[in-house]
N, C-alpha and C. Protein backbone atom coordinates (compact mmCIF):
# COMPACT_ATOMS: atom_id res chain seq x y z
N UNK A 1 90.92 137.30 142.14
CA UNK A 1 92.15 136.52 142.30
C UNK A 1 92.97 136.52 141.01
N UNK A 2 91.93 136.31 139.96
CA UNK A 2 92.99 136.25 138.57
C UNK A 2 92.06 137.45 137.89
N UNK A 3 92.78 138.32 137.08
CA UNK A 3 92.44 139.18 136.39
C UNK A 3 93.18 139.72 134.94
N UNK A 4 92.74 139.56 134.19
CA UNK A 4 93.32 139.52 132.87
C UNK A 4 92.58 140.92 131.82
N UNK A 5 93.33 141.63 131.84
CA UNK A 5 92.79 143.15 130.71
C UNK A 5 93.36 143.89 129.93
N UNK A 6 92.81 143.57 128.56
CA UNK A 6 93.29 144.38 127.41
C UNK A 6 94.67 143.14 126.75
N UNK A 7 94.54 141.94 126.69
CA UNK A 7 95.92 141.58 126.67
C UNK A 7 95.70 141.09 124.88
N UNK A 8 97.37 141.44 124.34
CA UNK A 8 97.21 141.80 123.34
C UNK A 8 98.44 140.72 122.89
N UNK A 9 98.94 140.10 122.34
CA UNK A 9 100.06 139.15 121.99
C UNK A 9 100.08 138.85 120.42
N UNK A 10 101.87 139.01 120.13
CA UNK A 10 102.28 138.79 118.85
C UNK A 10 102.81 137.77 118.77
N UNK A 11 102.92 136.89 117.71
CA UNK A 11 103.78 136.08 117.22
C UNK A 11 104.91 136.83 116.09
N UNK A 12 106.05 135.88 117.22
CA UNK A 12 107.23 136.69 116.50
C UNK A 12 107.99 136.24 114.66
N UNK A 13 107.32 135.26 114.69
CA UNK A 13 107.79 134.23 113.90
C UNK A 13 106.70 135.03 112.59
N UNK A 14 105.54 135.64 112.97
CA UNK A 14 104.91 135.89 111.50
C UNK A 14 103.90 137.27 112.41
N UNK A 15 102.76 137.49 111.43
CA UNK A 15 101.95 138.37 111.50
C UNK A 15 101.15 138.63 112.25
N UNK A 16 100.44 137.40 113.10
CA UNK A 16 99.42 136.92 113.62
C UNK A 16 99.56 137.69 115.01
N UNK A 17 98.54 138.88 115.36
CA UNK A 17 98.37 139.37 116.14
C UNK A 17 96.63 139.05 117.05
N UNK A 18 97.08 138.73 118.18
CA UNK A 18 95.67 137.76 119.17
C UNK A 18 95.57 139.11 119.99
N UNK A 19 94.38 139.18 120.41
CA UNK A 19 93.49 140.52 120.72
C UNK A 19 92.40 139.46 122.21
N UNK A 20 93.04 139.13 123.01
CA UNK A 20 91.70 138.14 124.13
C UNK A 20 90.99 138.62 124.96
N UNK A 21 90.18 137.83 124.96
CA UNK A 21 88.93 138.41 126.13
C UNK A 21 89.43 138.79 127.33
N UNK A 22 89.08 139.64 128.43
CA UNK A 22 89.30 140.22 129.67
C UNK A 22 88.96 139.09 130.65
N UNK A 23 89.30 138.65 131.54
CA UNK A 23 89.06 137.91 132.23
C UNK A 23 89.34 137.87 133.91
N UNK A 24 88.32 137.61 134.63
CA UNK A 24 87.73 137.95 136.29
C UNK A 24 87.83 136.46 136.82
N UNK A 25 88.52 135.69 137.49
CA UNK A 25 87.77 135.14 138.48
C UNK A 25 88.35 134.89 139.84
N UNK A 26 87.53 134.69 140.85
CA UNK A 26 87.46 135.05 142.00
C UNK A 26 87.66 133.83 142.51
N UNK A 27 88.44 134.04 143.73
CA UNK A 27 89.30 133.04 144.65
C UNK A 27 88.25 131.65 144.61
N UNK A 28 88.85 130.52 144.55
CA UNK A 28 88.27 129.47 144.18
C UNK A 28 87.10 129.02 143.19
N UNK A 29 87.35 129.72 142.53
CA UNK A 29 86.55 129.50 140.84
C UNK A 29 86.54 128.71 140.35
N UNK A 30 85.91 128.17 139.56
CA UNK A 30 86.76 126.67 138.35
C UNK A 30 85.62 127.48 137.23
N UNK A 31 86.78 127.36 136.29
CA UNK A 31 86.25 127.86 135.24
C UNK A 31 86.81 127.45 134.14
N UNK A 32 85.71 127.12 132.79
CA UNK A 32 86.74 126.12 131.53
C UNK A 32 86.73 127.24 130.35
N UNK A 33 88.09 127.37 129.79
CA UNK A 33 88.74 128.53 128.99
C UNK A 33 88.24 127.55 127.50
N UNK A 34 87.20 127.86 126.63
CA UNK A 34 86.94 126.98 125.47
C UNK A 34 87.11 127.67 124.63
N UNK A 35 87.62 126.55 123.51
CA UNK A 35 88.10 126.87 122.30
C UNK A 35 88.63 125.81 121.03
N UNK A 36 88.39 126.03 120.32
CA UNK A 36 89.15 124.50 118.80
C UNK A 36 90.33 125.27 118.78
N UNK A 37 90.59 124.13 118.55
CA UNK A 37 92.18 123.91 118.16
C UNK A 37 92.73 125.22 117.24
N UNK A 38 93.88 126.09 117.53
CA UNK A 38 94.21 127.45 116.70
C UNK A 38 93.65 128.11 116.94
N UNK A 39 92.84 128.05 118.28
CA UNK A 39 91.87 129.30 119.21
C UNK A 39 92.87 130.72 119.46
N UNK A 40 94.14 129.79 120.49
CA UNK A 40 95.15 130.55 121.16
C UNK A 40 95.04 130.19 122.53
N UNK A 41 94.30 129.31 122.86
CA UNK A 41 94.09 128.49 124.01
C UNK A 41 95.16 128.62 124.77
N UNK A 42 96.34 128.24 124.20
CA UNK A 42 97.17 127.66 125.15
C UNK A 42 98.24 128.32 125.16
N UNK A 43 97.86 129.79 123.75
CA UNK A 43 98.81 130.59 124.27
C UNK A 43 98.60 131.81 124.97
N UNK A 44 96.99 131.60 125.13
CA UNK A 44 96.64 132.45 126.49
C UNK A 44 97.07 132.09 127.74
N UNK A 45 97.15 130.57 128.15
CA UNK A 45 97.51 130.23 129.22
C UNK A 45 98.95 130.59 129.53
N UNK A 46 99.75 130.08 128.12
CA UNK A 46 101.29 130.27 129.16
C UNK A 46 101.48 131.74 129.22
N UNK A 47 100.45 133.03 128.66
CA UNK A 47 100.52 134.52 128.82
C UNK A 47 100.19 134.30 130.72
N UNK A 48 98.77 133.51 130.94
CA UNK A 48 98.92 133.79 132.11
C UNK A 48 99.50 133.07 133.29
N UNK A 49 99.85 132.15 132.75
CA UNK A 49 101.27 131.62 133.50
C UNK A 49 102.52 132.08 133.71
N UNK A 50 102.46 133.78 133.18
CA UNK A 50 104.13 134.05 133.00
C UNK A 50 105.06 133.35 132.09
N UNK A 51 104.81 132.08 131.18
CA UNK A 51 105.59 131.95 130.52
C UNK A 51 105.87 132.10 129.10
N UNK A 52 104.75 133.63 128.88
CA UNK A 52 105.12 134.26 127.22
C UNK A 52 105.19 135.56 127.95
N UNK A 53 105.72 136.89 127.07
CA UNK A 53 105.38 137.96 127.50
C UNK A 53 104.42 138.51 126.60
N UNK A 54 103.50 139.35 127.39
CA UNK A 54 102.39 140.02 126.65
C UNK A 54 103.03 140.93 125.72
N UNK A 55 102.56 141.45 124.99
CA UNK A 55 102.30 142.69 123.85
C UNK A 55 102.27 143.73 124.53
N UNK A 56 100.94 144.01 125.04
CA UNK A 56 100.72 144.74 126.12
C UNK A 56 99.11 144.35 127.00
N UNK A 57 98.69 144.49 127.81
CA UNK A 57 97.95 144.45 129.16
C UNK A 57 98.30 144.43 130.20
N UNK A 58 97.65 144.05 131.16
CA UNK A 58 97.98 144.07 132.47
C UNK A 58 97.12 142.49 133.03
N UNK A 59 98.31 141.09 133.75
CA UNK A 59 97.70 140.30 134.35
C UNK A 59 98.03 140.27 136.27
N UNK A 60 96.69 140.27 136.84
CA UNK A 60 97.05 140.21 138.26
C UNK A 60 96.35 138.81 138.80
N UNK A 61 97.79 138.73 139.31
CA UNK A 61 97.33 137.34 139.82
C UNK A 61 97.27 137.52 141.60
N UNK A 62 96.36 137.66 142.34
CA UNK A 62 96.48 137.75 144.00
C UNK A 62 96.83 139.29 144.17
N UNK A 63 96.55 139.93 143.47
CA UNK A 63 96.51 142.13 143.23
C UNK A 63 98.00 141.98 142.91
N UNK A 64 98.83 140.66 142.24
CA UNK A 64 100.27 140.89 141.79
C UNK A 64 100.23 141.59 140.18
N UNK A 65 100.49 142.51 139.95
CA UNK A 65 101.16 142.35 138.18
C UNK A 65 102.54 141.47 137.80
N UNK A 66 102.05 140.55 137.20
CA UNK A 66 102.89 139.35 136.82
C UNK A 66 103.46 140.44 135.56
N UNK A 67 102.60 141.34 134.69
CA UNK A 67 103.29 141.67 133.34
C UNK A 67 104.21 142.21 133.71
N UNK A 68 104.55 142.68 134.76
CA UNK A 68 105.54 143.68 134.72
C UNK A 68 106.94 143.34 135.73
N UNK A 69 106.60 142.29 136.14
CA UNK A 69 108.14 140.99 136.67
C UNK A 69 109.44 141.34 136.11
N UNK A 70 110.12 141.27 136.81
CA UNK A 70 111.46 140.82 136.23
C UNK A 70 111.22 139.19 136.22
N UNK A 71 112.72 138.72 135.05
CA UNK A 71 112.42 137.27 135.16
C UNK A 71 112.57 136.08 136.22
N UNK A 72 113.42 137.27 137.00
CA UNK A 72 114.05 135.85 138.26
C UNK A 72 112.61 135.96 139.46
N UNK A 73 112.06 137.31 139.58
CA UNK A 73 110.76 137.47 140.75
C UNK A 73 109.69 137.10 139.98
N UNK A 74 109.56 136.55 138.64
CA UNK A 74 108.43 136.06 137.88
C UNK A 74 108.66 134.58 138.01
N UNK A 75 109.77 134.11 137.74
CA UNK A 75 110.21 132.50 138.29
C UNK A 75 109.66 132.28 139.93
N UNK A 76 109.86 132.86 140.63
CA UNK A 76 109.95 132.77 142.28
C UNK A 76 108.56 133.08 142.83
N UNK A 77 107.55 133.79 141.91
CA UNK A 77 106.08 134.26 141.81
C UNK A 77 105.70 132.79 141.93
N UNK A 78 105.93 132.42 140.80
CA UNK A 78 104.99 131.67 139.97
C UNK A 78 105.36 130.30 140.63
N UNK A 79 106.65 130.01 141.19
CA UNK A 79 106.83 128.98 141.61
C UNK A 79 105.95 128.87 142.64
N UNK A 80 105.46 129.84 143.98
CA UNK A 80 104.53 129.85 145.05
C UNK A 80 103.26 129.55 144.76
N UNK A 81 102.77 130.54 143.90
CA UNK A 81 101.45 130.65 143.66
C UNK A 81 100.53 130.15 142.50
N UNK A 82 101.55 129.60 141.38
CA UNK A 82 101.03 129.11 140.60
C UNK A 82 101.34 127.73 139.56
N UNK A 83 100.05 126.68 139.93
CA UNK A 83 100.49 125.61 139.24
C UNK A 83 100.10 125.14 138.13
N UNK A 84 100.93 124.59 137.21
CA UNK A 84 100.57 124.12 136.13
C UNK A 84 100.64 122.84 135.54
N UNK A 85 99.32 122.58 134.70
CA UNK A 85 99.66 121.40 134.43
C UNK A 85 99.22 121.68 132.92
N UNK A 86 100.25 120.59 132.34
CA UNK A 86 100.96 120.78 130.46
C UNK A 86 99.92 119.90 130.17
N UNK A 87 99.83 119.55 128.67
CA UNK A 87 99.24 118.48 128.05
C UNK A 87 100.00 117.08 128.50
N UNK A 88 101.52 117.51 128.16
CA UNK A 88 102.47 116.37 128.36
C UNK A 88 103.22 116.57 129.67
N UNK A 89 103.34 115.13 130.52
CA UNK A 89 103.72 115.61 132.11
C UNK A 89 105.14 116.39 132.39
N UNK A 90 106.52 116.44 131.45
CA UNK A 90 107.13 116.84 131.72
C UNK A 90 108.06 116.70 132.77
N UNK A 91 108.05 115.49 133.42
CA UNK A 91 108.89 114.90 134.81
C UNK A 91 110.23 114.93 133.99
N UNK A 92 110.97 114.87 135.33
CA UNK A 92 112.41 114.36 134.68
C UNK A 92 112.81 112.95 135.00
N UNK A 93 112.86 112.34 133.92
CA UNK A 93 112.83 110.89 133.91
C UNK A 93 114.09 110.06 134.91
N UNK A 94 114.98 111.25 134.98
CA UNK A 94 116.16 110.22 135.74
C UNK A 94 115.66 110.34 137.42
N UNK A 95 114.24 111.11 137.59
CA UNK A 95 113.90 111.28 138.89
C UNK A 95 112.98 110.46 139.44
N UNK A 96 112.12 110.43 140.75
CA UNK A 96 111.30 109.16 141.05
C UNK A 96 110.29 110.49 141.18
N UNK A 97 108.73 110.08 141.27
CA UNK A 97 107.63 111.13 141.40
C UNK A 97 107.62 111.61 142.10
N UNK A 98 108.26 110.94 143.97
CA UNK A 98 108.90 111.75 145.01
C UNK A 98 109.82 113.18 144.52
N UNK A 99 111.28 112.90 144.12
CA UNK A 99 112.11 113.33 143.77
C UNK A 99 111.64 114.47 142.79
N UNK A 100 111.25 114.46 141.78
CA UNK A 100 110.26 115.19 141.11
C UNK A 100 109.47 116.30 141.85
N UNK A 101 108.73 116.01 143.38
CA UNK A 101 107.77 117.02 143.83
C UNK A 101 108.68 117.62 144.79
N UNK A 102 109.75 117.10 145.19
CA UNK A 102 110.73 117.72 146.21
C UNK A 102 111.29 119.14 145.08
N UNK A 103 111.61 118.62 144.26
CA UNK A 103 112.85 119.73 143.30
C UNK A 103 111.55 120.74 143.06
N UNK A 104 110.22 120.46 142.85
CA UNK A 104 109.72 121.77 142.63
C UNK A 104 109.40 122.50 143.71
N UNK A 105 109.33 122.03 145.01
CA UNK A 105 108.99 123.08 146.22
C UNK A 105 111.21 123.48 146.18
N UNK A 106 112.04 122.73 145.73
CA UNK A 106 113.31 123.32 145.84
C UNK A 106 113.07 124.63 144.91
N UNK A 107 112.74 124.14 143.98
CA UNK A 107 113.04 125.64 142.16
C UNK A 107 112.37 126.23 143.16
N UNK A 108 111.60 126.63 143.65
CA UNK A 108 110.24 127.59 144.47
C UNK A 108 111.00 128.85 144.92
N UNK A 109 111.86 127.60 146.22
CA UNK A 109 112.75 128.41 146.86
C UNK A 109 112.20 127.96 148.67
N UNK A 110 111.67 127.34 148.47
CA UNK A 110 110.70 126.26 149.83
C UNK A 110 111.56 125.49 150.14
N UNK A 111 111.24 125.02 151.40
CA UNK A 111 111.94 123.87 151.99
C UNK A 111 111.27 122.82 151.68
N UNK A 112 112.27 121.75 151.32
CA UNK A 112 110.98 120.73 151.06
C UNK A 112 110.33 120.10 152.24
N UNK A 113 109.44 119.30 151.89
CA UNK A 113 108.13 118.93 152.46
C UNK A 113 107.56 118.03 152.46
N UNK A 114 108.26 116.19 152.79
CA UNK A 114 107.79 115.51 152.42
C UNK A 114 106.75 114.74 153.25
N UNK A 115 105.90 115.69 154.13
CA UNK A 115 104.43 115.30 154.83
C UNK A 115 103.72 115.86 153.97
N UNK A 116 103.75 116.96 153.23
CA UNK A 116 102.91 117.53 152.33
C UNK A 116 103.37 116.51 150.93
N UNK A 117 104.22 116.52 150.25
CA UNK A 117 104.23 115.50 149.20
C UNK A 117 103.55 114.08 149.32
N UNK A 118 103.89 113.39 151.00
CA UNK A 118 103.45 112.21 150.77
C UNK A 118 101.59 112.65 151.06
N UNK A 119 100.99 113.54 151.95
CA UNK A 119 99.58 113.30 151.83
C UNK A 119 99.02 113.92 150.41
N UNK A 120 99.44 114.82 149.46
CA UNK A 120 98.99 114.72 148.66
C UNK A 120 98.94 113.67 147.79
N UNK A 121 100.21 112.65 147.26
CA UNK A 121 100.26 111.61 146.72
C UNK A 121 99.34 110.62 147.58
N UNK A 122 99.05 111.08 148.47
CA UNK A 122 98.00 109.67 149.25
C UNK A 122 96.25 110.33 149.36
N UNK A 123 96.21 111.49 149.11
CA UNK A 123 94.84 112.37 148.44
C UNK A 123 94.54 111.72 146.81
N UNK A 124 96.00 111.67 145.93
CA UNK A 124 95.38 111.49 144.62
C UNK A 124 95.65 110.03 144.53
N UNK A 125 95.71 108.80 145.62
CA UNK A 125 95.58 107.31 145.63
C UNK A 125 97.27 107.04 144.53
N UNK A 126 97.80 108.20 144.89
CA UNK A 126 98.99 106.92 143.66
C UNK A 126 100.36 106.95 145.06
N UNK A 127 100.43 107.22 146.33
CA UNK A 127 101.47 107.40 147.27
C UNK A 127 102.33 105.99 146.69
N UNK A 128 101.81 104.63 146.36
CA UNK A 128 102.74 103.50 146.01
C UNK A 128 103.36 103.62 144.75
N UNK A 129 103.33 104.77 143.96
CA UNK A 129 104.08 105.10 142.74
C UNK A 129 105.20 106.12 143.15
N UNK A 130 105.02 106.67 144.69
CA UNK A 130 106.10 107.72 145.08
C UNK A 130 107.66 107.65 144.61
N UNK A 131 107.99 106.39 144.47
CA UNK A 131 109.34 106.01 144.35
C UNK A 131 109.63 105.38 143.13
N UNK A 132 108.39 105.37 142.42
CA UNK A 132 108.75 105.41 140.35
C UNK A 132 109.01 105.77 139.48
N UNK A 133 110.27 105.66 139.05
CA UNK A 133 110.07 106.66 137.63
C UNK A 133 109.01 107.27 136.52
N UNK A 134 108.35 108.38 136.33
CA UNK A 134 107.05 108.66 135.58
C UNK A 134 107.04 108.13 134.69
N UNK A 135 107.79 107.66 133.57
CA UNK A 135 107.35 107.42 132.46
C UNK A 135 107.28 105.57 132.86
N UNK A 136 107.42 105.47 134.45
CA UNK A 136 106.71 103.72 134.16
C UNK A 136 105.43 104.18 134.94
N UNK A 137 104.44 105.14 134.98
CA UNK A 137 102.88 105.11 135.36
C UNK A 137 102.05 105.02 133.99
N UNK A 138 100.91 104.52 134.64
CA UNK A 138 100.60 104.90 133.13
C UNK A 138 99.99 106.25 133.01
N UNK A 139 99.26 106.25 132.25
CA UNK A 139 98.72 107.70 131.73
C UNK A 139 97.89 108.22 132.41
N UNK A 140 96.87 107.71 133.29
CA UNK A 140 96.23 108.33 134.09
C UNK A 140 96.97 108.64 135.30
N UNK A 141 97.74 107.68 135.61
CA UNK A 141 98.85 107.57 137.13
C UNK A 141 99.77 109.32 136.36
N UNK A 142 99.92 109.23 135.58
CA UNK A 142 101.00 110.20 135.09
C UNK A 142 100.35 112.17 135.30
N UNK A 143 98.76 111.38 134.99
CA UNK A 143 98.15 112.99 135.04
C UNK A 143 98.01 113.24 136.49
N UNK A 144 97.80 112.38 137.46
CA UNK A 144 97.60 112.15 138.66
C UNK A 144 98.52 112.80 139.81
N UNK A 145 99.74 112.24 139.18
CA UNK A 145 101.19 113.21 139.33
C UNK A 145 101.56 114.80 139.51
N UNK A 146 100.89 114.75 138.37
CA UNK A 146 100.65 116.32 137.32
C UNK A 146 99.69 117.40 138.37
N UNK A 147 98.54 116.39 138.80
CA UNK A 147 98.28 117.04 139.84
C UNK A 147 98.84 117.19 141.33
N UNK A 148 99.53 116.11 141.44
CA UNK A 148 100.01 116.67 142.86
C UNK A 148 101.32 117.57 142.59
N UNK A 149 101.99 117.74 141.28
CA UNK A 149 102.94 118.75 141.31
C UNK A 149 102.15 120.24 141.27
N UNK A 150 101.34 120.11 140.11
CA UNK A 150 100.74 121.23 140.27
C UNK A 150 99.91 121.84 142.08
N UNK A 151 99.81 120.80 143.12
CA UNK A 151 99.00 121.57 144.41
C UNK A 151 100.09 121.65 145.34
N UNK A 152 101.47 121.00 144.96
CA UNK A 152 102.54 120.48 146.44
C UNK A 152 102.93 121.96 146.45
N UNK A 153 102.83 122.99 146.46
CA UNK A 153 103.17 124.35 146.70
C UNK A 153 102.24 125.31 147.37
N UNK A 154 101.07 124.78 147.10
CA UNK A 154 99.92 125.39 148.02
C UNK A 154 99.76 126.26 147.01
N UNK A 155 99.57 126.81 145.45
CA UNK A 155 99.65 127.78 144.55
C UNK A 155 98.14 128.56 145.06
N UNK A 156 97.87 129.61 144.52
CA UNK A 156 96.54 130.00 144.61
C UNK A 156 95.88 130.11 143.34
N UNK A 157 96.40 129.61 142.06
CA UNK A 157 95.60 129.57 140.99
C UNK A 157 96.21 128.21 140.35
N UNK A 158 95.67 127.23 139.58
CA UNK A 158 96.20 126.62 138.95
C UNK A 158 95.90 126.48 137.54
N UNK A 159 96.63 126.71 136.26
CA UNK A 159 96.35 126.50 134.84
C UNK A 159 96.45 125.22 134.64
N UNK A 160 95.45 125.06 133.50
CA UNK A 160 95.73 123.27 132.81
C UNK A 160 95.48 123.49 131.79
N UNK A 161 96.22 123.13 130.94
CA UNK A 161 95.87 123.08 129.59
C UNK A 161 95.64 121.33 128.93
N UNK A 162 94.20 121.47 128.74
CA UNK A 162 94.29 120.11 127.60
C UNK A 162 94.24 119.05 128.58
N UNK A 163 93.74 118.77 129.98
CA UNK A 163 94.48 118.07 130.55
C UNK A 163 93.72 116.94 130.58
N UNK A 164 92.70 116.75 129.69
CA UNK A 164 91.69 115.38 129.22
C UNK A 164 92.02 114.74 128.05
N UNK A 165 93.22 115.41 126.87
CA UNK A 165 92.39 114.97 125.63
C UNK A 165 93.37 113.96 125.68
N UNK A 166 94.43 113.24 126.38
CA UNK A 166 94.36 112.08 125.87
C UNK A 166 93.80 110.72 126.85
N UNK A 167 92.47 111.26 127.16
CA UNK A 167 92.19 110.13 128.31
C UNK A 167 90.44 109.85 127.48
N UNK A 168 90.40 108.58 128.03
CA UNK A 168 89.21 107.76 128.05
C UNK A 168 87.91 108.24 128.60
N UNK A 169 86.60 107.83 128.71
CA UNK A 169 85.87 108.82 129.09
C UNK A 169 85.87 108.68 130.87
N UNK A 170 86.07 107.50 131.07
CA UNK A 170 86.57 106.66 132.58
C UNK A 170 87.51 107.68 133.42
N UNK A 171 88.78 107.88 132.52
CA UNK A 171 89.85 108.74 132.97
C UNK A 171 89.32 109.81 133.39
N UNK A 172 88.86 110.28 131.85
CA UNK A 172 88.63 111.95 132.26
C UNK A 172 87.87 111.95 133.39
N UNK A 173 86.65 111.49 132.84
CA UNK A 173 85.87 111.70 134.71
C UNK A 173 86.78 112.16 135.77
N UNK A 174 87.54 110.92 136.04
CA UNK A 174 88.24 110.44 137.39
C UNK A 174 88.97 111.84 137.39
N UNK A 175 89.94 112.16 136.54
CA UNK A 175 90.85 113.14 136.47
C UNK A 175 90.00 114.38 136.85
N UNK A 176 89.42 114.58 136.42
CA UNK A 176 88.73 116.07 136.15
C UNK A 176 87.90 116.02 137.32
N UNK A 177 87.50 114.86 138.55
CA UNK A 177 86.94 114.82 139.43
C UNK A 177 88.22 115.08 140.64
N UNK A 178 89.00 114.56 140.42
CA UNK A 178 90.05 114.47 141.38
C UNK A 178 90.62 116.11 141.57
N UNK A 179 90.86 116.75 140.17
CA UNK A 179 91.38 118.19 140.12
C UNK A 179 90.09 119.23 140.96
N UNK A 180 89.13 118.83 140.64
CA UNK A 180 88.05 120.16 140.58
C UNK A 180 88.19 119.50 142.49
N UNK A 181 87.82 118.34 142.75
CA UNK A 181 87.78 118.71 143.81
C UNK A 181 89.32 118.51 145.61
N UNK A 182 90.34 119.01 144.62
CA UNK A 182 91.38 119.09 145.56
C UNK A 182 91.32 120.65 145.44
N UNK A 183 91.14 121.52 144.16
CA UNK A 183 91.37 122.53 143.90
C UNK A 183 90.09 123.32 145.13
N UNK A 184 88.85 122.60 145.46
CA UNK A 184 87.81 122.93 145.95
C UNK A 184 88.48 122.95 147.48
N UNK A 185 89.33 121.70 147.72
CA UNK A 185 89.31 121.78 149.40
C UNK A 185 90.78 123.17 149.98
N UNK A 186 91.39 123.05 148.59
CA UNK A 186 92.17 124.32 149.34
C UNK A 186 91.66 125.76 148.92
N UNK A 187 90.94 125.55 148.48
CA UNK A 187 90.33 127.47 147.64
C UNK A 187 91.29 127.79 146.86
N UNK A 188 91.84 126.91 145.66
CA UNK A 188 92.13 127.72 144.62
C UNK A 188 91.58 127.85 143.33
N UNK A 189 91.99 128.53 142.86
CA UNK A 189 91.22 128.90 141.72
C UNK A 189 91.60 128.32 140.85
N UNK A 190 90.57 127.40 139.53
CA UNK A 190 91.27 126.92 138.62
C UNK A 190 90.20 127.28 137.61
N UNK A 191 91.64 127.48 136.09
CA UNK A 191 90.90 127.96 134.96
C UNK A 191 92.09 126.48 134.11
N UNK A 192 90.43 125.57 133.41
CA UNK A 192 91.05 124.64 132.61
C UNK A 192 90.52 125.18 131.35
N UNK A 193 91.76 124.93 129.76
CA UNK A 193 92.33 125.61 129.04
C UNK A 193 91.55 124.12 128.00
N UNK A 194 90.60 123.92 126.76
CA UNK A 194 90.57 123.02 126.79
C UNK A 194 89.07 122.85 125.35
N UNK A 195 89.18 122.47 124.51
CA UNK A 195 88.80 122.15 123.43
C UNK A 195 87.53 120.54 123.81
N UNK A 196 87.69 120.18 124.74
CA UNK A 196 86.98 118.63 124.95
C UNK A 196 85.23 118.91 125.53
N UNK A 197 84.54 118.94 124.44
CA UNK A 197 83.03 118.99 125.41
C UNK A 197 82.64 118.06 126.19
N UNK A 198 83.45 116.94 126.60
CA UNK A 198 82.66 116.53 127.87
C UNK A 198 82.84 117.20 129.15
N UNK A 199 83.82 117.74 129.30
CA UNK A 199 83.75 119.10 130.66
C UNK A 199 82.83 119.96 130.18
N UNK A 200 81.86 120.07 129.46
CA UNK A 200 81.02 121.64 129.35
C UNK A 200 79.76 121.54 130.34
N UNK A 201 79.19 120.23 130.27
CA UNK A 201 78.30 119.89 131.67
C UNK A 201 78.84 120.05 132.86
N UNK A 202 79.79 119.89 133.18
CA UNK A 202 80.95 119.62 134.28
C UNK A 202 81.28 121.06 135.43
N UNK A 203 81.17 121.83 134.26
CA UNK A 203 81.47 123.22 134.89
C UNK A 203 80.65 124.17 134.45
N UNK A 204 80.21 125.01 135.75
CA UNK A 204 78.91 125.81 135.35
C UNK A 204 79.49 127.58 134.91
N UNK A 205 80.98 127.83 134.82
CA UNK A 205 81.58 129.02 134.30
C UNK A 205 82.62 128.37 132.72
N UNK A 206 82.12 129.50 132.48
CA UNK A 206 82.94 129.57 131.06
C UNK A 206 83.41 130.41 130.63
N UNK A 207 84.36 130.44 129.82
CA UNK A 207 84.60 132.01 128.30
C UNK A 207 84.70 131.41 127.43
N UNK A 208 84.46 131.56 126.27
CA UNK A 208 84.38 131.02 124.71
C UNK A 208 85.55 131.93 124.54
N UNK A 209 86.73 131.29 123.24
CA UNK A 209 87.65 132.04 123.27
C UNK A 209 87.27 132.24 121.91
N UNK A 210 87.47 133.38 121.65
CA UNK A 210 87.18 133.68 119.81
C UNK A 210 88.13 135.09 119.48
N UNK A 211 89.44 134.81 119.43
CA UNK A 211 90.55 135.77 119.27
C UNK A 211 90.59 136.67 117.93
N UNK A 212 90.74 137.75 117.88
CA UNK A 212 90.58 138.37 116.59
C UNK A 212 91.96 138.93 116.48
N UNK A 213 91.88 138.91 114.66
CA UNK A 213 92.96 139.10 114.13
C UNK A 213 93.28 140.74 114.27
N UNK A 214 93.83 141.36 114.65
CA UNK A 214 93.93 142.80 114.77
C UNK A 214 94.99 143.66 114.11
């Protein structure tokens, strides 16, 4: 489902050339991408999110080559099939969490869908925040969100980067229980991006990221 080879990425700003591991996994996977902080963690992810361009390799997401997109069928890709969730939630504040999951099945290019918005918001227990502005949830309500933007598209892979480190050990649980298993009931595949060892019990796939300077 996701396949990642030979991928090679520069920073434009200086010298620092990242050389990453190859990477396989297969339709409904969960798998945790580890690494400390200045790994490249997270700038492996937005490589395979489509939102850096590689150096050079080849990423297939569903037998797609994303590397080789134009930008408007890499927007319109990624809007279907792939969701993401940031460290920071990224809502638009003048919107309600409803309003918010409508505009991303709109960017998609979908009709919206608000039997699918409201049962996912009533899957991740926050449906009575539907009509709130995000930045009045709190922080767990906010990651909670994060997940139903990231599944209201039906994606077939979803990235997360970081998506524990600012939660409690209570939270994370909850969070990281709620993701692994929505991601479980539709078969998608998720690779979390992520420096925090209390997910290392949690999940029985891994890659250690250890990027070399090349």
């Amino acid at each position: 489902m996701l396949e990642a080879r030979d991928l090679k990425f520069t920073f434009k700003e200086g010298a620092t050339k990242l050389d990453f591991p190859d990477i396989e996994c297969s339709r409904g996977e969960q798998w945790l991408l580890l690494g400390q902080s200045g790994s490249g963690k997270t700038t492996l992810l937005h490589l395979l999110g489509g939102l850096r361009r590689l150096d050079s390799g080849t990423i297939l997401i569903d037998g797609q080559d994303i590397s080789t997109m134009r930008e408007s069928r890499l927007d319109s890709f990624r809007g279907r099939n792939i969701g993401i969730i940031f460290q920071q939630s990224h809502f638009l504040r003048a919107l309600t969490v409803k309003e918010n999951l409508r505009l991303g099945q709109t960017l998609a290019g979908l009709p919206v869908d608000d039997d699918r918005i409201v049962a996912i918001l009533k899957r991740l227990g926050i449906v009575d925040k539907a009509d709130s502005r995000p930045h009045r949830l709190s922080v767990g309500e906010q990651q909670r969100a994060s997940i139903c933007r990231a599944l209201v598209n039906r994606p077939k892979l979803i990235l997360a980067d970081e998506p524990t480190s600012a939660l409690d050990d209570d939270h994370c649980e909850e969070v990281i229980s709620l993701l692994r298993e929505q991601a479980a009931a539709e078969q998608i595949t998720l690779l979390i991006v992520t420096h925090d060892n209390r997910l290392k019990s949690v999940f029985e796939k891994s890659i250690e990221l250890k990027p070399q300077l090349i």
